[in-house]
Protein backbone atom coordinates (compact mmCIF):
# COMPACT_ATOMS: atom_id res chain seq x y z
CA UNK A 1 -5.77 -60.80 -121.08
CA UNK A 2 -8.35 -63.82 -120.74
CA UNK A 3 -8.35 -67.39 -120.43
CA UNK A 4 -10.33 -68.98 -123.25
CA UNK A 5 -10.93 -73.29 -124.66
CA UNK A 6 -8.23 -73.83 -127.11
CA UNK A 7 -10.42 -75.97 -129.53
CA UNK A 8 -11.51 -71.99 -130.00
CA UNK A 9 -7.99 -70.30 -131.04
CA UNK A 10 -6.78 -73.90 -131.97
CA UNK A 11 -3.34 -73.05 -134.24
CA UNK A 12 -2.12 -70.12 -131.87
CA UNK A 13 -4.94 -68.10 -132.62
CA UNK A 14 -5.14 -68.81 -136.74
CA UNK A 15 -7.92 -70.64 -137.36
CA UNK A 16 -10.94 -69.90 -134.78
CA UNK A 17 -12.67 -72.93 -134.37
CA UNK A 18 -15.71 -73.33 -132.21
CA UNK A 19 -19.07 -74.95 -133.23
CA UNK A 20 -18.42 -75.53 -136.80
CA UNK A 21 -15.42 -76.92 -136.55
CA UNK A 22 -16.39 -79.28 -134.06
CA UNK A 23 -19.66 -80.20 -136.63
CA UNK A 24 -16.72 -81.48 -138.74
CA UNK A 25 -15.94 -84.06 -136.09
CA UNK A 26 -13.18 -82.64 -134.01
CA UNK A 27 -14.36 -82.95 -130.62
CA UNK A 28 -14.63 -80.36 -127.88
CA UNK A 29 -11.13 -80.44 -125.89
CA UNK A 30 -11.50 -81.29 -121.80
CA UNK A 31 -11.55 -78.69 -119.18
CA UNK A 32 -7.85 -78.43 -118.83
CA UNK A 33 -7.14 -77.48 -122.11
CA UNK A 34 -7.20 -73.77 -121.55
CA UNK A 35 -4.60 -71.06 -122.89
CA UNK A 36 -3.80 -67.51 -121.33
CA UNK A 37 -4.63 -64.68 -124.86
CA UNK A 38 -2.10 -61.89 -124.41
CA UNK A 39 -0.38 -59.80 -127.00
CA UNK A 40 1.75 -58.11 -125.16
CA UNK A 41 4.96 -56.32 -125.82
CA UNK A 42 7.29 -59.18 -126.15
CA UNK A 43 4.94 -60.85 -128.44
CA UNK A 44 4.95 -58.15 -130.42
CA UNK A 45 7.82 -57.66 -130.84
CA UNK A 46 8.73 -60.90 -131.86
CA UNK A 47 6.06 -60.64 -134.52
CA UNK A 48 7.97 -57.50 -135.91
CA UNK A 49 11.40 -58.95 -135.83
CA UNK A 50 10.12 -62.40 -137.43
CA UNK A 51 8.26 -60.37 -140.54
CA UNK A 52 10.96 -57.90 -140.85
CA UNK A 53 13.86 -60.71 -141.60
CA UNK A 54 11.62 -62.82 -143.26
CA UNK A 55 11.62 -65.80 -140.64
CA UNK A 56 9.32 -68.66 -140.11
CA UNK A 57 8.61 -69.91 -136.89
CA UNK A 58 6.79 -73.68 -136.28
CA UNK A 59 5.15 -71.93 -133.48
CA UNK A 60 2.88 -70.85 -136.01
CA UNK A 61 3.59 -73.26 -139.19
CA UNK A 62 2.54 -75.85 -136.73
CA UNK A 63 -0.38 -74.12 -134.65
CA UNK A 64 1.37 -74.69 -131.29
CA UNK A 65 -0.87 -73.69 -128.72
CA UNK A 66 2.32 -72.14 -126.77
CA UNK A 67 2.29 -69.11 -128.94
CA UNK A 68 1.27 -66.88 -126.99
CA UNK A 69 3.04 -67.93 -123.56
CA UNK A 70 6.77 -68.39 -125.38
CA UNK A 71 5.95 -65.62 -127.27
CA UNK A 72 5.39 -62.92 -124.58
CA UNK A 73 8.59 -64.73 -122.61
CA UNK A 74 10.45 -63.81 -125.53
CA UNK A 75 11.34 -67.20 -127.18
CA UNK A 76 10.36 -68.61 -130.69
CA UNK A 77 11.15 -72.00 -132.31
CA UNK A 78 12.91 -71.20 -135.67
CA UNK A 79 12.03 -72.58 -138.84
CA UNK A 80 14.79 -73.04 -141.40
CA UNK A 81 14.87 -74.19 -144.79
CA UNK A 82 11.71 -72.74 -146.02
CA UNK A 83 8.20 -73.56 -144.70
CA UNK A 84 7.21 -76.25 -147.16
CA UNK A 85 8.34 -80.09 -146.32
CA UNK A 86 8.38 -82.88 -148.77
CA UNK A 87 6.95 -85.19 -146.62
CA UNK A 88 2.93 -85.45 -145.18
CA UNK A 89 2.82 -86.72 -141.98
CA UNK A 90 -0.75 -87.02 -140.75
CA UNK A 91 -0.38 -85.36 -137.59
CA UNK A 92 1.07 -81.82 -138.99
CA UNK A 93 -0.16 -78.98 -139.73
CA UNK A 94 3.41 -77.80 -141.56
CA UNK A 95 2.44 -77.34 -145.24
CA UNK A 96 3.81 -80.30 -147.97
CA UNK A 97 4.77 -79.38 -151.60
CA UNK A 98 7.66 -78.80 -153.62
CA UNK A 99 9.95 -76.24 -151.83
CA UNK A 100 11.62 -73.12 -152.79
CA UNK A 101 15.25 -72.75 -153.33
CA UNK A 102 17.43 -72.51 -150.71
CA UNK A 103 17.82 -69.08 -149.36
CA UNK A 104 21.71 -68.93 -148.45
CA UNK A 105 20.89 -65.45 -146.37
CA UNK A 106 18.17 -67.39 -143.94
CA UNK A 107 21.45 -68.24 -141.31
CA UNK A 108 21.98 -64.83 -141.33
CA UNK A 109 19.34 -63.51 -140.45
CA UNK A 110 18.34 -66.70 -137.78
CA UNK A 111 21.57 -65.34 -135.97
CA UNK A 112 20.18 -61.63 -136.61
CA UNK A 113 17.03 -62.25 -134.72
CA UNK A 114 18.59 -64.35 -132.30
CA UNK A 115 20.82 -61.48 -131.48
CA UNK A 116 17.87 -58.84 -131.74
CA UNK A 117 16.04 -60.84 -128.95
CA UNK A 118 18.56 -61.54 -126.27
CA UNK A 119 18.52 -64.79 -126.60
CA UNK A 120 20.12 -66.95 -123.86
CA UNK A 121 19.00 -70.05 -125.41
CA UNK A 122 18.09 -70.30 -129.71
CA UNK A 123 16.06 -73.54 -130.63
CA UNK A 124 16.27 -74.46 -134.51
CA UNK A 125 14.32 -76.60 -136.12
CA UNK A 126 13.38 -77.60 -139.88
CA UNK A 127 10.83 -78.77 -142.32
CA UNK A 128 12.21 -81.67 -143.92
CA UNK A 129 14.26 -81.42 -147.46
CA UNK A 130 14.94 -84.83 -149.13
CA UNK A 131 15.09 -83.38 -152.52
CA UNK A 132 18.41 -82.12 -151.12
CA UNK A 133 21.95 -84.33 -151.19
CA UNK A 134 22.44 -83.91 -147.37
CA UNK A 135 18.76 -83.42 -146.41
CA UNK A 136 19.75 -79.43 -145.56
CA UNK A 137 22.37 -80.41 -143.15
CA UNK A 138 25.09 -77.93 -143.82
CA UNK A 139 22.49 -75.32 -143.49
CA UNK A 140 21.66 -76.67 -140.28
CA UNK A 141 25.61 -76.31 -138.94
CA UNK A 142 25.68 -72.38 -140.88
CA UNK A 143 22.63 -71.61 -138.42
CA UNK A 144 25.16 -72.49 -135.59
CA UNK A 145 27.95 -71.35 -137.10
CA UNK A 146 25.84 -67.54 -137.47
CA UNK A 147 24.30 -67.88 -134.02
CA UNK A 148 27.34 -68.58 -131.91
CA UNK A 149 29.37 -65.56 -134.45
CA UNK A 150 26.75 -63.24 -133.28
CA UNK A 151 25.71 -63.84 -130.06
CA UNK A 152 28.24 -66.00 -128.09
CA UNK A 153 26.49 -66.72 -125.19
CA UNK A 154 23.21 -68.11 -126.64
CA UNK A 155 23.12 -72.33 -125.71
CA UNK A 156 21.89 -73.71 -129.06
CA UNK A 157 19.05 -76.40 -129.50
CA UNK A 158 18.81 -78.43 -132.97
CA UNK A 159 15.39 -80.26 -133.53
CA UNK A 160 16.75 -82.17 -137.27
CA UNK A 161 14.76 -84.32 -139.66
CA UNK A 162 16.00 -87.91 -139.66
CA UNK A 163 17.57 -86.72 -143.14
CA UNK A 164 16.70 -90.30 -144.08
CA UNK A 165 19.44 -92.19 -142.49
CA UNK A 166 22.35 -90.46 -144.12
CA UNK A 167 24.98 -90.28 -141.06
CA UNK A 168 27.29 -87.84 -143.02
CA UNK A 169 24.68 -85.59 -142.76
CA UNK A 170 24.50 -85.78 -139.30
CA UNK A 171 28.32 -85.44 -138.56
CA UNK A 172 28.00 -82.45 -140.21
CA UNK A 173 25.27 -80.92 -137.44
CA UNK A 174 26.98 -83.03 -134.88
CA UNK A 175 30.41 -81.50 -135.46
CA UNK A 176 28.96 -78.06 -134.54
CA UNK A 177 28.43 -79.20 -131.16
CA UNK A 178 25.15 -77.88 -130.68
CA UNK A 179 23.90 -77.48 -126.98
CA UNK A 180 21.27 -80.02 -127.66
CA UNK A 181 20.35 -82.10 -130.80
CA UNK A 182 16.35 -83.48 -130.83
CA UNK A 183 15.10 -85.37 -133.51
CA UNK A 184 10.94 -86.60 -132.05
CA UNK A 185 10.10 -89.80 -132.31
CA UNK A 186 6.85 -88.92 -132.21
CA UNK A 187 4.66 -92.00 -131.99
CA UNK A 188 5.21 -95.94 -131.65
CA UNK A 189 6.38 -98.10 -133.59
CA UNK A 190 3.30 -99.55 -134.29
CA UNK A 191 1.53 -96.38 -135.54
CA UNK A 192 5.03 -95.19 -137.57
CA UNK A 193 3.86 -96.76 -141.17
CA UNK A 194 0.35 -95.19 -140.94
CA UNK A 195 1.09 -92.24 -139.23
CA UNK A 196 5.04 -91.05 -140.55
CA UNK A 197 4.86 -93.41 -144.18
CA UNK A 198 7.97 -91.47 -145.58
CA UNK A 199 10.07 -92.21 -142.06
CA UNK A 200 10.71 -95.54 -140.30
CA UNK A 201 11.05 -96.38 -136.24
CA UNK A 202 13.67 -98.08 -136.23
CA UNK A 203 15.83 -95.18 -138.31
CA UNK A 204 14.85 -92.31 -136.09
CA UNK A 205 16.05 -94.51 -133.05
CA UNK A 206 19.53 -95.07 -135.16
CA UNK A 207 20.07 -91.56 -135.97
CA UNK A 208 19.79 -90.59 -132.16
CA UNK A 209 21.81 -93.87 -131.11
CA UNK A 210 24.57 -92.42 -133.54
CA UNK A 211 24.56 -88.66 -132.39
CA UNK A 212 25.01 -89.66 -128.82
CA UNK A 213 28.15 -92.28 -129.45
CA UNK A 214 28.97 -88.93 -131.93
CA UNK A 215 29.02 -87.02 -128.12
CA UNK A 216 25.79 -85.14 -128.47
CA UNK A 217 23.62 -84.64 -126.00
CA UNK A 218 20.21 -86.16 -127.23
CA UNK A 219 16.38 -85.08 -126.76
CA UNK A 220 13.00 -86.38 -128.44
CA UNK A 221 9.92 -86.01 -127.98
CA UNK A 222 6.38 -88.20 -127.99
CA UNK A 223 3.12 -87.27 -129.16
CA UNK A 224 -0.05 -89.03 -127.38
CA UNK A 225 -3.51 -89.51 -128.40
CA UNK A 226 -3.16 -90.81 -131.47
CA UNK A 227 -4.48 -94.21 -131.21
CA UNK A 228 -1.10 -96.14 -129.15
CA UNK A 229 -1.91 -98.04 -126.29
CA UNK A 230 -0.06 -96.86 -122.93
CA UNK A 231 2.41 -99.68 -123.00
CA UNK A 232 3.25 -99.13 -126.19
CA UNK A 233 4.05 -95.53 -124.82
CA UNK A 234 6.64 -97.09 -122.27
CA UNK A 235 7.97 -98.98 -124.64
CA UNK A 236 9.54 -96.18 -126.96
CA UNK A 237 10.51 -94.43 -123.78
CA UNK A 238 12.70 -97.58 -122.86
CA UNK A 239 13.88 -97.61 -126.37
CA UNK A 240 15.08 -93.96 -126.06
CA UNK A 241 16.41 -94.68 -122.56
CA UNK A 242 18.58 -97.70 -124.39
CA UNK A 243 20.44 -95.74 -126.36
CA UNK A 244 21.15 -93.31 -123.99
CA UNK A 245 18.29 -89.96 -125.15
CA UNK A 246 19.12 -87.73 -121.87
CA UNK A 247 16.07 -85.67 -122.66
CA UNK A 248 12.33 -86.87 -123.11
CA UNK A 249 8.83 -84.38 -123.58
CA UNK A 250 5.61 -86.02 -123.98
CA UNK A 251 2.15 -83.75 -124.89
CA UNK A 252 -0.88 -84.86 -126.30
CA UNK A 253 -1.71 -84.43 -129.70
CA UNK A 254 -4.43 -82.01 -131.05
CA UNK A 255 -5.56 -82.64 -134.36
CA UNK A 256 -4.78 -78.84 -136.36
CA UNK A 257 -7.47 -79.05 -139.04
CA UNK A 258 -10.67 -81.51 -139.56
CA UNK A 259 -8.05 -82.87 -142.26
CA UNK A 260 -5.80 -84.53 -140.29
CA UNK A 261 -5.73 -87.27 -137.86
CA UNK A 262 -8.73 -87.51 -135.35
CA UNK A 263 -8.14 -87.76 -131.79
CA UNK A 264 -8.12 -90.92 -130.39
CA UNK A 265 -8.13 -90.04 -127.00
CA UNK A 266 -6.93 -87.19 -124.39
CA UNK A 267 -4.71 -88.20 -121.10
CA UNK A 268 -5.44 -86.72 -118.23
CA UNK A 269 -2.85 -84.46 -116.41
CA UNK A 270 -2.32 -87.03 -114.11
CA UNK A 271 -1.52 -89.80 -116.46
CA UNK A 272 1.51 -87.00 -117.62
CA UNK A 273 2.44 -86.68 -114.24
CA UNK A 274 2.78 -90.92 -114.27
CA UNK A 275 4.80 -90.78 -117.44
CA UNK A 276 6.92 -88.00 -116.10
CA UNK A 277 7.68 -90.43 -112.97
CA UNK A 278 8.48 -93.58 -114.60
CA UNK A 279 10.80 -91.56 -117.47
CA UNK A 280 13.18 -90.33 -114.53
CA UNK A 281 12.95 -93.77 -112.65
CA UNK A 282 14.13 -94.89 -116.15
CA UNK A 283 17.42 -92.87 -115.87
CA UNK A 284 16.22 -89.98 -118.33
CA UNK A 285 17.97 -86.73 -116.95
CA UNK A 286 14.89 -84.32 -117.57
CA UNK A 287 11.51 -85.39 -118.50
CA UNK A 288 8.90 -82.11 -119.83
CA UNK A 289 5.33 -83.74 -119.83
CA UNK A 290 2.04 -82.68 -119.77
CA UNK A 291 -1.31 -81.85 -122.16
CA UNK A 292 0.29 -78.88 -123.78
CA UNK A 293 4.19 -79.63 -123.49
CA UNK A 294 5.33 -79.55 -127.45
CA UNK A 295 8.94 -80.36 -127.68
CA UNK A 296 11.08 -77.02 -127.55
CA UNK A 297 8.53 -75.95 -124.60
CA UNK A 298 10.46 -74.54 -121.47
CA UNK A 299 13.76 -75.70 -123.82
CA UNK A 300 15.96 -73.13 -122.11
CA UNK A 301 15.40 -75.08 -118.65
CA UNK A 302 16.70 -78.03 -119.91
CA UNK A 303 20.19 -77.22 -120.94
């Protein structure tokens, strides 16, 4: 086990990135940006559960830097619907092309390694699928239909696409009654053309206003660093608070590849600790924020 600079094993160990990378202009990460390596048992295990049923996790479609912590504590972030998205947002490291068809078996075998891990608490998330009628919806409320089937006990989490403002498709996830239903904001509104061009602020805010007047219990998540000004910041957390989001994360961004979006700045672990403080003097009822917090990080506590 050792502790080593993740702008070296940037992408949960995938792409090693040291001096080169950084002569491509991503910078060298502060101090505090530091991950534990360990391959232990549980995170192997996971790896041989995840390749033997054919199951994507965006722990490692999206390079979380978490991998290895969540993975040796015996929780993933599952992927469903294939690992391509049709949309390029300029912050992700998920790959955009056409996708496959959909696999009809991939609930199945969610549920399968759900059950094969002891799960006590499954979080599901998506690339997103607007070539599809209902965005991948009903394969979204199979997932929980398969989970629940084969492991009763196991609180579900649902992190959906915005599946582009079509609220049918959200009763249909809604009417599962997932645990908790996230859809992340991600940045402000200011930054949303540029940064999101295939999604809109003002429709991700609708689509969680909805869920929660649909009786869900609501989460998103905010990615820093990426050029927004720290009022800006408070201002989508009081937009979230407004319509009633009961969950809020906040992590800084890393850019995944020299491709992507640079940088614009890091916060310091005390300017999380600030933004944790004001988001529960706001009235959210759990705040998760800090450099590294992604938003299905320590997901089970927040049930």
């Amino acid at each position: 086990m050792s502790f080593v600079p993740i702008d070296q094993v940037r992408g949960g160990g995938r792409e090693p990135d040291g001096p080169a990378g950084r002569e491509r202009g991503r910078p060298r990460l502060p101090p505090w940006f530091k991950v534990k390596i360990r391959q232990g048992p549980d995170y192997r295990d996971i790896r041989a559960i995840m390749d033997r049923l054919d199951l994507h996790t965006i722990c490692e479609e999206a390079r979380c830097p978490n991998v290895w912590e969540c993975w040796n504590n015996r929780t993933a972030t599952f992927l469903i619907l294939g690992d391509i998205c049709t949309r390029r947002c300029h912050y992700c490291a998920v790959t955009t092309g056409r996708p496959l068809p959909l696999d009809r078996e991939e609930p199945r075998r969610v549920a399968a390694a759900v059950e094969a891990l002891g799960l006590r608490h499954a979080v599901i998330t998506s690339v997103n699928r607007d070539e599809l009628d209902d965005g991948g919806a009903e394969v979204f409320a199979e997932t929980i239909r398969e989970i629940r089937r084969a492991r009763p006990t196991c609180a579900v989490e649902v992190l959906i696409p915005d599946f582009e403002g079509d609220l049918a498709a959200l009763a249909v996830v809604v009417d599962e009654r997932p645990d908790i239903l996230n859809h992340n904001i991600e940045t402000v509104r200011r930054l949303f053309p540029s940064i999101r061009p295939q999604g809109k602020y003002d429709r991700s805010i609708e689509l969680l206003d909805r869920a929660k007047r649909m009786g869900a219990r609501t989460k998103s998540g905010l990615i820093v660093g990426m050029g927004e000004t720290i009022e800006e910041t408070r201002e989508v957390m009081r937009d979230l608070h407004r319509i009633g989001c009961d969950i809020l994360t906040i992590g800084q961004y890393l850019q995944p590849t020299a491709h992507h979006l640079p940088v614009a700045r890091f916060y310091h672990p005390e300017e999380f600790a600030r933004l944790k403080d004001e988001g529960l003097a706001m009235g959210f009822r759990h705040v998760e924020s800090g450099p590294l917090v992604r938003s299905s990080y320590h997901a089970e506590q927040q049930v």
